[in-house]
N, C-alpha and C. Protein backbone atom coordinates (compact mmCIF):
# COMPACT_ATOMS: atom_id res chain seq x y z
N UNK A 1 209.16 159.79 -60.07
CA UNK A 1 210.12 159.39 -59.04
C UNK A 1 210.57 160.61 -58.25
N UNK A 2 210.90 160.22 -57.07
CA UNK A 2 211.20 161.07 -56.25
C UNK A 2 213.40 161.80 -56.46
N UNK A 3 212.90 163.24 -56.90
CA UNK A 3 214.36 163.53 -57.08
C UNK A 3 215.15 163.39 -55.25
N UNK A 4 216.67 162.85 -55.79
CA UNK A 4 217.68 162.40 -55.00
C UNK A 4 217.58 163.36 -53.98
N UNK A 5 217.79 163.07 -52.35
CA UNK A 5 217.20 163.82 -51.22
C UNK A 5 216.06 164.35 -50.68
N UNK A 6 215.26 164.06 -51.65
CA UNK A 6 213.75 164.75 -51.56
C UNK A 6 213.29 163.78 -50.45
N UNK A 7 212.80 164.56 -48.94
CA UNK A 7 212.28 163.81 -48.03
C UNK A 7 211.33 163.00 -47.61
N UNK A 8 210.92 161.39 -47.33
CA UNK A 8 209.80 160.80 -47.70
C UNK A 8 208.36 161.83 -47.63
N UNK A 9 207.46 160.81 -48.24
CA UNK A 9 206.33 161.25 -47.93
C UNK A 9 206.26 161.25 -46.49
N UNK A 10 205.14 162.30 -46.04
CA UNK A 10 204.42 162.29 -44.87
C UNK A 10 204.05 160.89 -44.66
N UNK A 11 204.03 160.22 -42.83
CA UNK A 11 202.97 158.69 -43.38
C UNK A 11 201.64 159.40 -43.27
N UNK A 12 200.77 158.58 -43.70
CA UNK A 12 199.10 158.77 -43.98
C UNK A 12 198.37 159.45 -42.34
N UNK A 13 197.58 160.30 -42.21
CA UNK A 13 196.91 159.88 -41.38
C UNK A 13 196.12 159.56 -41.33
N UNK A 14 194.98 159.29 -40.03
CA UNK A 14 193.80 158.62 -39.87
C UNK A 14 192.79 159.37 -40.65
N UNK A 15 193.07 160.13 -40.75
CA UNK A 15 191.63 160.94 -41.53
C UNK A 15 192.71 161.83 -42.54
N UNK A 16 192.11 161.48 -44.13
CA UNK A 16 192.95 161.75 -45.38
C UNK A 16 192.34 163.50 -45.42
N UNK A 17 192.68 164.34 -45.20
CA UNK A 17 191.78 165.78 -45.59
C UNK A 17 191.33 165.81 -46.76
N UNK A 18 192.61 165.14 -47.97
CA UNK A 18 192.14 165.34 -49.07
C UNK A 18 190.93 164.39 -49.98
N UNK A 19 190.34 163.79 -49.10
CA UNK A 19 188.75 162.80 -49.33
C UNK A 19 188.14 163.83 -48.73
N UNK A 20 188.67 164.43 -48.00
CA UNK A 20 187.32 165.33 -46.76
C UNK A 20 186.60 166.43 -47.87
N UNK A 21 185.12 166.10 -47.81
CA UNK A 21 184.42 167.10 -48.44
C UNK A 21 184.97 168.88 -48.52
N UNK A 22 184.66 169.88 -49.52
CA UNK A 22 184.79 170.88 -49.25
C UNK A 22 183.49 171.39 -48.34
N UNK A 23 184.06 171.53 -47.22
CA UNK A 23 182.59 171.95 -46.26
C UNK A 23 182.83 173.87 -46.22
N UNK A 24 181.73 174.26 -47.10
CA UNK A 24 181.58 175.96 -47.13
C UNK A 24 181.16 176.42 -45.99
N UNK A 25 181.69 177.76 -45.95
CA UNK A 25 181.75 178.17 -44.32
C UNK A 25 180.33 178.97 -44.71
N UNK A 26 179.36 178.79 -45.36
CA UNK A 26 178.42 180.09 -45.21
C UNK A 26 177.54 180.91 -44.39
N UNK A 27 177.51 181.97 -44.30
CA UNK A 27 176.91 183.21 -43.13
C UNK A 27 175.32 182.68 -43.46
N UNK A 28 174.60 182.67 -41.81
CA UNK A 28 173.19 182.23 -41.77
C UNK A 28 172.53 182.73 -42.27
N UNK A 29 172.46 183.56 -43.20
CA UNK A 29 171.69 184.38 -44.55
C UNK A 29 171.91 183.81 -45.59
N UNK A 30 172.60 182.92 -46.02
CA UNK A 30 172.90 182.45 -47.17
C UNK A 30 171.25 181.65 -47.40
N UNK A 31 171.53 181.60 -48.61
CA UNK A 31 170.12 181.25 -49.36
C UNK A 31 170.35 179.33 -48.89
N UNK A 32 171.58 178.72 -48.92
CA UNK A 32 171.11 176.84 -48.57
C UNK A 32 171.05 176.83 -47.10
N UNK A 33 171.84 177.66 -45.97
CA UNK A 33 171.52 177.61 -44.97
C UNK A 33 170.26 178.37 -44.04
N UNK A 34 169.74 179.45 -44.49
CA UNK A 34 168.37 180.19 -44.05
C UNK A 34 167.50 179.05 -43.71
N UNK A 35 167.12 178.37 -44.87
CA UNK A 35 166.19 177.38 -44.51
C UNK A 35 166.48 175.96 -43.68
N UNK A 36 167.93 175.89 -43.15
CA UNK A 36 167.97 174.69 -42.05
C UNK A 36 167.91 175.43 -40.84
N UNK A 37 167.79 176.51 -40.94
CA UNK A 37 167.64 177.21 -39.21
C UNK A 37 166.40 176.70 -39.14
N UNK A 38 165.38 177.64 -40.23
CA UNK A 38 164.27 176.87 -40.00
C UNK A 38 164.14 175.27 -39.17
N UNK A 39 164.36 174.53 -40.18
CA UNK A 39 164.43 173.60 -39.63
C UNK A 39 164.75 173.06 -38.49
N UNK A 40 165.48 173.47 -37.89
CA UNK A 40 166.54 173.21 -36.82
C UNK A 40 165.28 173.82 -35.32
N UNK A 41 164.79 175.20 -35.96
CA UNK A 41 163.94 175.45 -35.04
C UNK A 41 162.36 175.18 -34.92
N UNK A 42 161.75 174.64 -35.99
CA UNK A 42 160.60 174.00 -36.10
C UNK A 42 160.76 172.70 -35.29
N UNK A 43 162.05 171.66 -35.70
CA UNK A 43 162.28 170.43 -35.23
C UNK A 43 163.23 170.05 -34.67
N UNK A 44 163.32 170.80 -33.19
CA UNK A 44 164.17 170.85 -32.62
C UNK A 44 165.17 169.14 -32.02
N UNK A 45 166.62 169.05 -31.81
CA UNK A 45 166.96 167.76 -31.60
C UNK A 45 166.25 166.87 -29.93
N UNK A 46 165.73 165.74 -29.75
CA UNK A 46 165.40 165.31 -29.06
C UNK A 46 166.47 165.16 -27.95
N UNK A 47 166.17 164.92 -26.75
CA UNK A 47 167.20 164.64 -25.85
C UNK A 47 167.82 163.48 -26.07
N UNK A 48 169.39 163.41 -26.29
CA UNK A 48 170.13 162.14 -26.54
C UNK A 48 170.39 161.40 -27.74
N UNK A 49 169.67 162.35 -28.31
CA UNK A 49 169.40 162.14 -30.27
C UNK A 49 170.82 162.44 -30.62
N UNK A 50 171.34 161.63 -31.36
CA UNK A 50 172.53 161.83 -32.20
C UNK A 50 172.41 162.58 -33.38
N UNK A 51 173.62 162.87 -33.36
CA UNK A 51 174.10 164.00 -34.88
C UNK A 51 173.05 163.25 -36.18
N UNK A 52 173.84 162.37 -35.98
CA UNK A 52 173.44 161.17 -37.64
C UNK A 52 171.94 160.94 -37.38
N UNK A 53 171.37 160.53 -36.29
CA UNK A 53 170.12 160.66 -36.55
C UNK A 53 168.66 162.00 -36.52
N UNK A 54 169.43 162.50 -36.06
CA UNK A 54 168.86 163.54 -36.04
C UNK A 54 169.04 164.54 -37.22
N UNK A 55 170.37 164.09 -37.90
CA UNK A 55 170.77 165.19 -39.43
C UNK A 55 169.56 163.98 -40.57
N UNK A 56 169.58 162.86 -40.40
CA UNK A 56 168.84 162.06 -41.00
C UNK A 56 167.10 162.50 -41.09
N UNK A 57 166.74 162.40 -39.92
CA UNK A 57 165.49 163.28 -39.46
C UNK A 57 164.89 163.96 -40.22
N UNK A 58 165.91 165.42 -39.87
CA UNK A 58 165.91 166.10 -40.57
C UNK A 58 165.96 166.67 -42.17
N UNK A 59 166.43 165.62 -42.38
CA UNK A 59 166.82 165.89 -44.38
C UNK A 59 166.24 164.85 -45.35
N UNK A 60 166.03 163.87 -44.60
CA UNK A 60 166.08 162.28 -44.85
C UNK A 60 167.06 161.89 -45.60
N UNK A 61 168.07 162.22 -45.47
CA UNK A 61 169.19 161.46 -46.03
C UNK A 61 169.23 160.33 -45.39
N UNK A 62 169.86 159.59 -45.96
CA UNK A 62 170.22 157.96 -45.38
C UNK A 62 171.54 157.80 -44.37
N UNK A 63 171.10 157.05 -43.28
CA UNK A 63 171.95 157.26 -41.77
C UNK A 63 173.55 157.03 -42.24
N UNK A 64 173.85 156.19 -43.49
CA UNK A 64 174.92 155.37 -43.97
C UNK A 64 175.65 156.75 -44.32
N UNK A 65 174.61 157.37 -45.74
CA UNK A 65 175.41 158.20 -45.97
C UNK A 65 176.15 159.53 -44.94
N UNK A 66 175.19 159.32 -44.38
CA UNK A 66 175.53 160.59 -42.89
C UNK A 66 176.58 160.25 -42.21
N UNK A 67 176.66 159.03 -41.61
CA UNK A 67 177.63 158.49 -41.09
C UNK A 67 179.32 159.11 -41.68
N UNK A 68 179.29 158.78 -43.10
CA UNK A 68 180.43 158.85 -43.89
C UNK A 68 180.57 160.18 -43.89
N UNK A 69 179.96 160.96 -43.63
CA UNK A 69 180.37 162.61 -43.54
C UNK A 69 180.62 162.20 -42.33
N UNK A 70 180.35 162.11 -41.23
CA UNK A 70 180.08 162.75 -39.99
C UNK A 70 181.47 162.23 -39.35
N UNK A 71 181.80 160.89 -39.63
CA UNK A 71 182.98 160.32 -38.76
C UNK A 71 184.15 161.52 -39.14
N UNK A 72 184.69 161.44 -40.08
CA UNK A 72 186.18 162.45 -40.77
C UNK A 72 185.71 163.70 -39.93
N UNK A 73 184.51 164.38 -40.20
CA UNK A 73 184.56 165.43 -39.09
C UNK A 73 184.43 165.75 -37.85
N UNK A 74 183.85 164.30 -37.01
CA UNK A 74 184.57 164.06 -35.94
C UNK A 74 185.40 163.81 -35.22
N UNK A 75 186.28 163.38 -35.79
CA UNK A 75 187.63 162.92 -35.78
C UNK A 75 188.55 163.90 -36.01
N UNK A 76 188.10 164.96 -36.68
CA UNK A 76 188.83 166.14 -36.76
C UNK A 76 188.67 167.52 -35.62
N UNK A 77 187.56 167.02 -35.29
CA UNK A 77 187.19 168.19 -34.08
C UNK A 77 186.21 168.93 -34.70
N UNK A 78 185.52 168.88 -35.89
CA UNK A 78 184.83 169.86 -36.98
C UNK A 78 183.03 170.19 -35.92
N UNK A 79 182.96 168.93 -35.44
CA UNK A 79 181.25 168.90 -34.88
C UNK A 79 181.28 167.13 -34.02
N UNK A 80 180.25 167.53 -33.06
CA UNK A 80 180.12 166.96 -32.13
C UNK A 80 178.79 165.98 -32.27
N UNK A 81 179.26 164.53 -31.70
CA UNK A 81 178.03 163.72 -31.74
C UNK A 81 176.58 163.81 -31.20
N UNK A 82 176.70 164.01 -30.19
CA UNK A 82 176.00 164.54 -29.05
C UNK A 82 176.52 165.67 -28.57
N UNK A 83 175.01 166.53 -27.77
CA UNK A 83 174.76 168.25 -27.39
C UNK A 83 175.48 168.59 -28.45
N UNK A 84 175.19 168.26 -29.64
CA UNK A 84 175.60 169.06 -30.71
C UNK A 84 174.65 170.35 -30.77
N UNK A 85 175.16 171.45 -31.84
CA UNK A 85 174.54 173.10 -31.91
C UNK A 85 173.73 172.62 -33.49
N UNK A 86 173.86 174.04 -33.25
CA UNK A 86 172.76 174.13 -35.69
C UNK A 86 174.32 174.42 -36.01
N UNK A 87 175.46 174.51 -35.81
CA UNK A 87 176.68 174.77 -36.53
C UNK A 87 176.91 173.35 -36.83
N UNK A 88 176.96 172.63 -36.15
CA UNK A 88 177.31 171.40 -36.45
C UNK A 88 176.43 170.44 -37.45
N UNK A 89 174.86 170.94 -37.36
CA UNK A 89 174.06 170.33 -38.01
C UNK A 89 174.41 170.37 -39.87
N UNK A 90 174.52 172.34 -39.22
CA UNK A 90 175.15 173.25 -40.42
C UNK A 90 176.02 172.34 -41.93
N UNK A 91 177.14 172.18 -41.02
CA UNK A 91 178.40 171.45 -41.75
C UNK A 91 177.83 170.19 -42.01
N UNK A 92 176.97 169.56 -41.33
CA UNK A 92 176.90 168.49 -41.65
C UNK A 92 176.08 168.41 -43.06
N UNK A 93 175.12 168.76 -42.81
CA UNK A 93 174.01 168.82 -44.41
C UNK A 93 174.61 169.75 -45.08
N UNK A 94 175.52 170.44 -45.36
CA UNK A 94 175.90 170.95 -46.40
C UNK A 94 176.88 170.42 -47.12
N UNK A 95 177.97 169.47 -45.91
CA UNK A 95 178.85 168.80 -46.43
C UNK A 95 178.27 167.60 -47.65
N UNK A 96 177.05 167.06 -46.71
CA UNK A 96 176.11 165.69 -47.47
C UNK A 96 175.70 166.55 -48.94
N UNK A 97 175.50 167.73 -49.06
CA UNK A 97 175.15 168.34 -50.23
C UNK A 97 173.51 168.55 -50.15
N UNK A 98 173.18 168.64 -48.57
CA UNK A 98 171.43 168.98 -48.70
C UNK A 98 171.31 170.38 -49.16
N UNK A 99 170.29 170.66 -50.14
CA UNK A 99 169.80 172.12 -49.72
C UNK A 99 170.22 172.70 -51.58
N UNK A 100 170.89 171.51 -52.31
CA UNK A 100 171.36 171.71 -53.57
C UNK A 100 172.87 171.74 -53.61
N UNK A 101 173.12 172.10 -54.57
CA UNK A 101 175.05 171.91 -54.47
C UNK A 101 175.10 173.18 -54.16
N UNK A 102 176.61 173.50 -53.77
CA UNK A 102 177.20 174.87 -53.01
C UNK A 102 177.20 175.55 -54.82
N UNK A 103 176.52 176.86 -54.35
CA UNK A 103 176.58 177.65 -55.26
C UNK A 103 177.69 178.72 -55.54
């Protein structure tokens, strides 16, 4: 129970942070991200290709599960649907856990 004066909770917002994946900031040398540059530059995104399908593409993760990363960090400002960069791709498959778990 909440002691006497203690001010309500915050209300909720639209996007809970604390569901939000830990997304690692790692430098493009890191051993899980080195190899999505690759990627990123072997198979480059098509014109008009979305985040989700194009992170899908790329990893073959499933569009569903992509989705469920991708909205909370859009919604937060984290990465962009479209003319998205490899930063955004970045966060995205690492958040999904491609490449192995964060070491």
């Amino acid at each position: 129970s909440l002691p006497f004066g203690a001010p309500p909770p915050p209300p909720a917002a639209p996007v809970d942070v604390a569901e939000m994946p830990d997304i690692p900031d790692y430098p493009d040398d890191h051993p899980l991200v080195f190899p999505l540059i690759g990627l990123f530059e072997a198979t480059p995104p098509t014109p008009n290709e979305s985040l989700v399908i194009y992170c899908s593409r790329l990893s073959g993760l499933g569009r569903q599960q992509l989705i469920r990363q991708i909205i909370p960090l859009q919604q937060m400002g984290m990465v962009q649907m479209f003319d998205f960069k490899f930063a955004d791709v970045k966060i995205v498959l690492l958040a999904a856990g491609f490449g192995g778990p964060p070491v």
